[in-house]
Protein backbone atom coordinates (compact mmCIF):
# COMPACT_ATOMS: atom_id res chain seq x y z
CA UNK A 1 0.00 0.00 0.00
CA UNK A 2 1.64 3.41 -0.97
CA UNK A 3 0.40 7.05 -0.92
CA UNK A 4 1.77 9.83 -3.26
CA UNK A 5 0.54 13.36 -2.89
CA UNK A 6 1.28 16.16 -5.47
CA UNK A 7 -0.04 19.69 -5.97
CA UNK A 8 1.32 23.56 -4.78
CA UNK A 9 -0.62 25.48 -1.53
CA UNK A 10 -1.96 27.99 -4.55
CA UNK A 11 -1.91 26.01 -7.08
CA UNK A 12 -5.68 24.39 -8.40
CA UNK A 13 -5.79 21.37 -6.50
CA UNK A 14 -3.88 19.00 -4.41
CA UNK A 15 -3.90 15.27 -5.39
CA UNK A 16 -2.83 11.73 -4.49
CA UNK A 17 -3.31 8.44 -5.67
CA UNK A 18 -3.22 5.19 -3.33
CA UNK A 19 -2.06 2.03 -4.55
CA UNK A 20 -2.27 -1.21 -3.01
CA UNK A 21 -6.04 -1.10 -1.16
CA UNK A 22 -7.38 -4.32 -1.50
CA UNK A 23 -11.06 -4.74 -3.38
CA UNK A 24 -14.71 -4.04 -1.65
CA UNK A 25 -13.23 -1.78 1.16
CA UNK A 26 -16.61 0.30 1.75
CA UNK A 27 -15.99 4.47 1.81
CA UNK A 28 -17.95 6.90 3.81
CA UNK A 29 -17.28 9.95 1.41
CA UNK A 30 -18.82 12.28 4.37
CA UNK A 31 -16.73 10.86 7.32
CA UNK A 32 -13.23 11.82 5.16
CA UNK A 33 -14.63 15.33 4.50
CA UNK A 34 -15.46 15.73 8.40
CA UNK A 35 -12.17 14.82 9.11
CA UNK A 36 -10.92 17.55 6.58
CA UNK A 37 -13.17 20.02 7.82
CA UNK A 38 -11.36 19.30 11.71
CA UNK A 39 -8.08 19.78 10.33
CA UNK A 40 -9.76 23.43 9.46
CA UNK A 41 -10.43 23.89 12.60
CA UNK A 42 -8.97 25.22 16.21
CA UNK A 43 -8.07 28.10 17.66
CA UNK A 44 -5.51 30.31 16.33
CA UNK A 45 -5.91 29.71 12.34
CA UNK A 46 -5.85 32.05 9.87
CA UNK A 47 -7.19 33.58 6.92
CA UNK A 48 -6.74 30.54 4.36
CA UNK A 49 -9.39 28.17 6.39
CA UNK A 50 -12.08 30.94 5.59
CA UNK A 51 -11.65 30.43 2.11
CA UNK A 52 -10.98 26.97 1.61
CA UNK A 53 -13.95 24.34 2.42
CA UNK A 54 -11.80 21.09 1.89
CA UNK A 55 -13.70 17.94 0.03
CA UNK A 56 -12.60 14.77 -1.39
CA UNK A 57 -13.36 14.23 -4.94
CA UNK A 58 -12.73 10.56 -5.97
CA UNK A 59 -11.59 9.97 -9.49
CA UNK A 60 -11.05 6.11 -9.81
CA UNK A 61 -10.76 3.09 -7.78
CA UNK A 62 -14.25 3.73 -6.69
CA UNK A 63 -17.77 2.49 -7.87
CA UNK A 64 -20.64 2.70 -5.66
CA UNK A 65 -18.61 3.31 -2.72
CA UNK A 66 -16.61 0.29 -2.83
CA UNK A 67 -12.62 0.03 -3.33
CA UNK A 68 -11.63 -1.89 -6.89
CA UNK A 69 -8.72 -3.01 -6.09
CA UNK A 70 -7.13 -0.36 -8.36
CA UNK A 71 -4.86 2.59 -7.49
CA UNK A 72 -7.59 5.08 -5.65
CA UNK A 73 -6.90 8.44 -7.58
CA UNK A 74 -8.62 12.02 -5.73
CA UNK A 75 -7.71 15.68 -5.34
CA UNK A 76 -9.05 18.44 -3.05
CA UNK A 77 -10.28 21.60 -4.90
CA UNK A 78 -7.87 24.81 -4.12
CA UNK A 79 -10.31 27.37 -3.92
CA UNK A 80 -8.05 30.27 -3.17
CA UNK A 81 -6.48 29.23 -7.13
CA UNK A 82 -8.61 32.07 -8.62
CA UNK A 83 -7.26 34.63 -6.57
CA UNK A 84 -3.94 33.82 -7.91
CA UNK A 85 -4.58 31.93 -11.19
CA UNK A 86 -2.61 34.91 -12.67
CA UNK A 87 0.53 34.52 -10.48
CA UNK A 88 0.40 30.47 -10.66
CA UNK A 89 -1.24 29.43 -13.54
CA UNK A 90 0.51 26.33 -15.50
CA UNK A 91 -0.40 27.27 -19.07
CA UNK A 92 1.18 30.58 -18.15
CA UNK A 93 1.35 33.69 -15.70
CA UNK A 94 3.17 36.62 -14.62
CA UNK A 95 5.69 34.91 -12.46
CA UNK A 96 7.58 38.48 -11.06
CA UNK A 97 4.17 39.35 -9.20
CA UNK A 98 4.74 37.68 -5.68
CA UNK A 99 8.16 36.95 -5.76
CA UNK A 100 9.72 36.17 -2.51
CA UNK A 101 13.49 36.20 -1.88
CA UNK A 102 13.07 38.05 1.48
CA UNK A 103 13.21 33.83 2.61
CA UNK A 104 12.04 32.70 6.24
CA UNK A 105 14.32 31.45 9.07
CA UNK A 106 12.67 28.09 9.82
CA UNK A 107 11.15 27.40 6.21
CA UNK A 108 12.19 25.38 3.67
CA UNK A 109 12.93 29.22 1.38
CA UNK A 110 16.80 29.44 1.64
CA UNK A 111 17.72 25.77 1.13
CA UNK A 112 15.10 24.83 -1.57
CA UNK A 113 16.16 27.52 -3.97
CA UNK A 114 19.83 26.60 -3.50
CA UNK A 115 19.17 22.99 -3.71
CA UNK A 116 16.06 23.35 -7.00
CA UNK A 117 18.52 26.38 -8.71
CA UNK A 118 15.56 29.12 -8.07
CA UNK A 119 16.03 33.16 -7.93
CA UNK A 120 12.03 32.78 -5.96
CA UNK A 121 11.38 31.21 -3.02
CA UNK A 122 7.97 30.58 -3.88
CA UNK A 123 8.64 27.84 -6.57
CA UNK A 124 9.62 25.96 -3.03
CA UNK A 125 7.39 27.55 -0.53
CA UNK A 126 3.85 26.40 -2.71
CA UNK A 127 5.18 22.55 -2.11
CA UNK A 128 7.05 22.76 1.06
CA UNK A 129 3.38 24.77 2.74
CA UNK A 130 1.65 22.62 5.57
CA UNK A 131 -1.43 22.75 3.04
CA UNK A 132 -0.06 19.58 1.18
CA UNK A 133 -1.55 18.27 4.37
CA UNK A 134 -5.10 18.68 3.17
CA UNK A 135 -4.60 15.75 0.93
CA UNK A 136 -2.75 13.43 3.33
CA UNK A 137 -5.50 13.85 5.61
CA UNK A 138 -8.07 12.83 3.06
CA UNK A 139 -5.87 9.88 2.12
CA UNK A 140 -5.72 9.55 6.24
CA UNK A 141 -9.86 9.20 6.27
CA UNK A 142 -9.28 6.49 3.41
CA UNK A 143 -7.27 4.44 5.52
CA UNK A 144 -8.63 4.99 8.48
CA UNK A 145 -11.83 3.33 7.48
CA UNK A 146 -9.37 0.56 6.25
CA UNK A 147 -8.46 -0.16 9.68
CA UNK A 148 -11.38 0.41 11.81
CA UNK A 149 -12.45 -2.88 9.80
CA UNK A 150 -10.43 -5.12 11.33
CA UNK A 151 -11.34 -3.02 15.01
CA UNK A 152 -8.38 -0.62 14.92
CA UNK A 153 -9.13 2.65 16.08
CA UNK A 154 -6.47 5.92 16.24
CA UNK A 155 -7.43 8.81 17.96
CA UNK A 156 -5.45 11.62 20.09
CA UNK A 157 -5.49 15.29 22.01
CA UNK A 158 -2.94 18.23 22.45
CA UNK A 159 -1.38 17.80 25.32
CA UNK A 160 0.73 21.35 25.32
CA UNK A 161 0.44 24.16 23.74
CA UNK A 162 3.76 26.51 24.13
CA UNK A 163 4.50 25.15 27.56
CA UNK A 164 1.34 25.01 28.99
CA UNK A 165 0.74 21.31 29.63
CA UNK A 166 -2.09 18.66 30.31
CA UNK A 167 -0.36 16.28 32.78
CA UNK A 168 -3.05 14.15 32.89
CA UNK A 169 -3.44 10.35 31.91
CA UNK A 170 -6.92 9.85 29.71
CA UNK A 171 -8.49 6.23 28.69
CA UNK A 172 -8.74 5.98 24.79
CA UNK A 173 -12.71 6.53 25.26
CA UNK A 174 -12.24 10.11 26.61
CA UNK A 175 -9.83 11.33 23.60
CA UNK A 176 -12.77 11.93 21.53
CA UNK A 177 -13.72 14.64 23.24
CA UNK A 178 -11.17 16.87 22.23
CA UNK A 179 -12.19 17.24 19.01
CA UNK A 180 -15.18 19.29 20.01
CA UNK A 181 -12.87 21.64 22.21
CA UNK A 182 -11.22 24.65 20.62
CA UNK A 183 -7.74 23.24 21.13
CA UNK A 184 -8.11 20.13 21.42
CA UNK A 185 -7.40 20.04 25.09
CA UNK A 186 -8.84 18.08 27.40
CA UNK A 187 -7.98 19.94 30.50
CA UNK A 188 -10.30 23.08 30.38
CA UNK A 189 -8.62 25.23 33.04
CA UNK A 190 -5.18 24.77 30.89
CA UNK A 191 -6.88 25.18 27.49
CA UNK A 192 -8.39 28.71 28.63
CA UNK A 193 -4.62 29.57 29.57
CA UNK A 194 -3.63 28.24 26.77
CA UNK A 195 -6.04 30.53 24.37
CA UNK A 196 -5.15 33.44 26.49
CA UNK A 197 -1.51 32.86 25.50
CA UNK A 198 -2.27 32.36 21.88
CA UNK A 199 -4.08 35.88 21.86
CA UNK A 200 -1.63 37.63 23.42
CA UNK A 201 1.07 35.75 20.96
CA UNK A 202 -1.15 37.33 17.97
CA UNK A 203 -1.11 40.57 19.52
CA UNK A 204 2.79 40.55 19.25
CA UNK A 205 2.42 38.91 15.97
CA UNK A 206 4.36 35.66 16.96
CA UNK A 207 3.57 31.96 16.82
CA UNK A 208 3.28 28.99 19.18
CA UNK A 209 3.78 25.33 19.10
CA UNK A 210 2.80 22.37 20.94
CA UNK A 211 3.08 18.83 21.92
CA UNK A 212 0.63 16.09 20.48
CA UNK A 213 -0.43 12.82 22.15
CA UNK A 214 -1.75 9.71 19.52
CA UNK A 215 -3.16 6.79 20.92
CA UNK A 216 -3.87 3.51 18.49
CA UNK A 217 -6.24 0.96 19.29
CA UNK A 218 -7.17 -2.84 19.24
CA UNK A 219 -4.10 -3.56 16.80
CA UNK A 220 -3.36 -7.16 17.13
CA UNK A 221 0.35 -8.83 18.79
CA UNK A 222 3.26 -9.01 15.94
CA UNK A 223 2.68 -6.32 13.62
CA UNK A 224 6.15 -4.67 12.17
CA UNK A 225 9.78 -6.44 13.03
CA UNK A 226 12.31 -7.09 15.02
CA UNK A 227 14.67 -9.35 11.95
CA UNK A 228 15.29 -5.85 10.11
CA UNK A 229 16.16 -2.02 11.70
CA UNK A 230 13.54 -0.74 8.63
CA UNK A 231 10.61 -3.23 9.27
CA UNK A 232 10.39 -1.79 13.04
CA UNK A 233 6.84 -0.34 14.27
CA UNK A 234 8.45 2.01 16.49
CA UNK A 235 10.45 3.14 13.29
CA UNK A 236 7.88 3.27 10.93
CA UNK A 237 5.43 5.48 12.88
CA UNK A 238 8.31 7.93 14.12
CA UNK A 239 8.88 8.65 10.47
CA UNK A 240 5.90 8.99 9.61
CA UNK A 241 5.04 11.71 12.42
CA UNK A 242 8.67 13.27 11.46
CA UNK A 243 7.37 13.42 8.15
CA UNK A 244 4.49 15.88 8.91
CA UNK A 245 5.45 19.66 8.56
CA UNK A 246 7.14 21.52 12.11
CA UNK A 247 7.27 18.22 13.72
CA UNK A 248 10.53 18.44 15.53
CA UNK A 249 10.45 15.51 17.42
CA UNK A 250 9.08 12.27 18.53
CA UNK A 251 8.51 9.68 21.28
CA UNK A 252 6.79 6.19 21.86
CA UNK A 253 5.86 5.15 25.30
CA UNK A 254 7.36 6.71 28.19
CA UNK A 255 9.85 8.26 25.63
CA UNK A 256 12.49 10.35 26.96
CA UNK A 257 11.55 10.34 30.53
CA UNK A 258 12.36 6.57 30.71
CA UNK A 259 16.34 7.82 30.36
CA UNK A 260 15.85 9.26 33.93
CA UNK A 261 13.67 6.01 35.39
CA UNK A 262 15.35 2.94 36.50
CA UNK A 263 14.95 -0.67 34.78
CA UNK A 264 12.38 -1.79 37.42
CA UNK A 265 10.44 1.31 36.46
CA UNK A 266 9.88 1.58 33.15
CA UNK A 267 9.48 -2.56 31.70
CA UNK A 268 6.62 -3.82 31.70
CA UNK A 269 6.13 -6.91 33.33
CA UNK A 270 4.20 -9.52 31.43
CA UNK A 271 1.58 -12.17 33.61
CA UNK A 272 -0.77 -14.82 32.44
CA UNK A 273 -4.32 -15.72 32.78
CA UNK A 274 -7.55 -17.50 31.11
CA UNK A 275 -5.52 -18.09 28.19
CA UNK A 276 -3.67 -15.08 27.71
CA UNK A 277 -0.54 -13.09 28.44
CA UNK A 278 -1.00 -9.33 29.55
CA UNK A 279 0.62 -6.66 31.11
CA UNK A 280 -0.78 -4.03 33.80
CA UNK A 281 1.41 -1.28 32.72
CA UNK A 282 2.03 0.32 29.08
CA UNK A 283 4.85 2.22 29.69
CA UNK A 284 6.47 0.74 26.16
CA UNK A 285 3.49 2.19 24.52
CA UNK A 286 2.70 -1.01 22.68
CA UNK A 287 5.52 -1.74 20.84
CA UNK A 288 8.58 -4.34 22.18
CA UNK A 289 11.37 -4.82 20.09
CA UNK A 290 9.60 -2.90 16.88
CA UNK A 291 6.47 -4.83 17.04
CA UNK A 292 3.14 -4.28 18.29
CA UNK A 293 2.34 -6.36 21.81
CA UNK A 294 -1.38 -5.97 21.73
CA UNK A 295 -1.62 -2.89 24.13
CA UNK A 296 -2.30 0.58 23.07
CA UNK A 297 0.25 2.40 21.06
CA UNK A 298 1.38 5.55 22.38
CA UNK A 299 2.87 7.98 20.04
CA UNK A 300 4.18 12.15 21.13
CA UNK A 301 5.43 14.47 18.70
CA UNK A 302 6.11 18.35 19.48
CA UNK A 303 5.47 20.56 16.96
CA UNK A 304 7.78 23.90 16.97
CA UNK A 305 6.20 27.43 16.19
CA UNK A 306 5.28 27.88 12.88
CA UNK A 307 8.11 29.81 11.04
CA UNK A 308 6.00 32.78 9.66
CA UNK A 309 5.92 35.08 11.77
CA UNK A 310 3.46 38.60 11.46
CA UNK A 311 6.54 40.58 12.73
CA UNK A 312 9.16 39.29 10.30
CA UNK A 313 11.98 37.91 11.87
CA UNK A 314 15.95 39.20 10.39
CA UNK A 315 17.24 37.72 7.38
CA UNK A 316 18.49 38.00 4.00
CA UNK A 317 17.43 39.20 0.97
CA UNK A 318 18.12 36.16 -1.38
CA UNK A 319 19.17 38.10 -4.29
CA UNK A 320 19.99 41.99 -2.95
CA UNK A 321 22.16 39.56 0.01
CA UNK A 322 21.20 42.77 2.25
CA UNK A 323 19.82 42.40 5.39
CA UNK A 324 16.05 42.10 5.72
CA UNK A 325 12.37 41.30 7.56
CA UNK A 326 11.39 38.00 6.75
CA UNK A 327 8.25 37.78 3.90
CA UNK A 328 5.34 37.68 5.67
CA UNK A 329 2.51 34.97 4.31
CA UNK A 330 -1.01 34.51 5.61
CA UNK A 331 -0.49 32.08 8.20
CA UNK A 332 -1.62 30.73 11.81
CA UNK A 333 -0.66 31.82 15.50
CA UNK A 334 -0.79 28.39 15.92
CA UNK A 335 -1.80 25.05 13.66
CA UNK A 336 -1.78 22.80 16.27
CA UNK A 337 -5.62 21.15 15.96
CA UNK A 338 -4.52 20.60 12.32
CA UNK A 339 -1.34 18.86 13.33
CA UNK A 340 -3.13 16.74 15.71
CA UNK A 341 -5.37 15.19 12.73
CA UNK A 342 -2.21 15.43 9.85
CA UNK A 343 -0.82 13.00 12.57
CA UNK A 344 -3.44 10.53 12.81
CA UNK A 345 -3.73 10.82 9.09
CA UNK A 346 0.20 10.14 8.85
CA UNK A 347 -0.09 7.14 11.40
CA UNK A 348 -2.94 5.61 9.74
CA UNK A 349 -1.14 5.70 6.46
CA UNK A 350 1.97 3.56 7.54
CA UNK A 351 -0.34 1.25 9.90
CA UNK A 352 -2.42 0.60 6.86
CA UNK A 353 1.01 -0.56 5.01
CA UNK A 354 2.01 -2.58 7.77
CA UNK A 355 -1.30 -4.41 8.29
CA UNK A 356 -1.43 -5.13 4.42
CA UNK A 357 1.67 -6.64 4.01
CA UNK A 358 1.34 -9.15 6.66
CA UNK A 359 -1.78 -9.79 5.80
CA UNK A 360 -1.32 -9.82 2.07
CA UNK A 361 -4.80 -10.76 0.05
CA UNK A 362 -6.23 -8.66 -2.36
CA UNK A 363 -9.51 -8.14 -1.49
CA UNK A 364 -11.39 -7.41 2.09
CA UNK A 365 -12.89 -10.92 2.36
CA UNK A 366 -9.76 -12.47 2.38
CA UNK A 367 -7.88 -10.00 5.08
CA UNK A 368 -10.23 -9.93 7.56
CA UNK A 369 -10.30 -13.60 7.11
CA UNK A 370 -6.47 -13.86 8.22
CA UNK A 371 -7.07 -10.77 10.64
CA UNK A 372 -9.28 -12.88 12.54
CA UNK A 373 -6.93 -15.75 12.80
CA UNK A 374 -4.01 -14.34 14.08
CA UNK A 375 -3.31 -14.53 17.96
């Protein structure tokens, strides 16, 4: 199973194509479009989510809701494109209107147009812009449903925004929730700090970050590897959450604060009784020795501030090489509700992969068949 995504932030559409899903997997059109519309959503967006409505539009794969078995083509419709059809345009447009060279510390600006040979930063900002995201998230909803077949569920919360942090443990039931709070918080007393930091942050014209909690659900014993370093679960789904834009860094389980715990307190021990082994604790987050044990799979990523900034921070101009304010773009105080959902998108992707291949099969029939078999 493979996803590839193309398409520019302005340009008219975004688009992917997933190959691999297996035959009569049945789509619920309007569940992928709600979970585009939440990765609209949360406080602290900008502009750009009052003008785009995000949709799925299916091109192949699909009849009558049901997968074919052949690669799953779609796009999502750029709306904003007709405000700058004549600055974008394909068949031809006045490429000196928006030029940016005044490139952003923190962006991809200054190393994609030395690395791609450009003179304008925005033949690398259009790919490199967290709206590719719209499109993995729709491809997110596809497998998603794909998973939730054999009883897999993925769901999650913002634990921290800019250092104001939920220290609180939740059961997978309660993380749905969130998604009706502003923030995606589940803590109410640190969300309304939380909001009351992101307005003053606006104020000042600067930008917050966070860190993200995903939780996976009901995924079966032995899925990934321990016989090769790139078959690992633990490896797979870091990547994959590295992978999403301002993710700066990620942890599984207890994470980093096991480095400070001693053995007896961070392994879980393992017991047995009416027919099956299981563990009290989870604080390997469901993955031994890069494969899933059965428990829960705990995933953290923090996201860093997003790099455009209202106020410009110093830097170059690209081709003056004077000193200069950083472009400013429409962007977010803080995109943290979307990164939340881009993740479970991102994880569902690469669990999807690593459920197929073990189970092989080509149509639904057959893989649930051998779902239900293994231990």
């Amino acid at each position: 199973m493979k996803l590839t995504t193309a398409g520019e932030s302005h340009g008219k559409a975004l688009t992917g194509i997933i190959e691999g899903l297996p035959s009569n997997l049945l789509l619920d059109i309007e569940e992928i479009n709600a979970l585009l519309a939440l990765r609209q959503s949360g406080y602290g967006r900008g502009a750009r989510q009052k003008i785009e409505r995000d949709k799925i539009e299916i091109l192949s794969g699909v009849r009558n809701r049901l997968t074919l078995g052949s690669p799953l083509a779609f796009l999502v419709v750029n709306k904003d494109y007709e405000n700058w059809r004549e600055y974008m345009a394909p068949e031809g447009c006045d490429v000196q209107k928006r030029v940016l060279t005044r490139v952003r510390p923190g962006h991809a600006d200054l190393t994609g147009v030395i690395k791609y040979d450009q003179t304008d930063a925005r033949n690398v900002l259009e790919r490199a812009s967290a709206r590719e995201t719209a499109v993995r998230v729709a491809a997110g909803g596809v497998f998603m449903q794909y998973l939730k077949s054999f009883g897999v569920e993925i769901s999650g919360y913002v634990k921290s925004v800019c250092g104001i942090e939920d220290e609180k443990a939740y059961a997978f039931e309660e993380l749905k929730r969130a998604k009706n709070e502003p923030l995606f918080m589940l803590d109410s007393e640190k969300q309304q700090k939380a909001m009351r930091l992101l307005d003053k942050l606006k104020e000042d014209g600067d930008t917050a970050g966070g860190v993200i909690e995903i939780r996976v659900k009901g995924l079966k014993s032995g899925f990934g590897s321990c016989m090769q370093y790139s078959t690992k679960l633990d490896a797979i789904l870091c990547a994959a959450a590295m992978s999403v834009q301002a993710i700066k860094g990620v942890e599984t389980g207890l994470g980093f604060k096991a480095a400070s715990l001693c053995g007896s307190e961070v392994h879980d021990e393992i017991f047995y009784k009416n027919n099956r082994f299981y563990r009290t604790t989870n604080n390997a987050g469901g993955i031994e020795g890069g494969m899933s044990n059965g428990e829960e799979i705990v995933l953290r990523a923090a996201m860093k501030p997003i790099p455009t900034l209202m106020k410009g921070l110093q830097t170059v101009d690209y081709l003056t090489k004077q000193p200069a304010a950083a472009a400013g773009e429409r962007s977010d105080v803080c995109a943290i509700c979307a990164a939340e959902i881009v993740l479970e998108s991102a994880v569902a992707c690469v669990l999807a992969e690593v459920v197929s291949n073990r189970l092989g099969g080509d149509n639904m029939r057959e893989q649930l068949e051998r779902y239900k078999n293994l231990r």
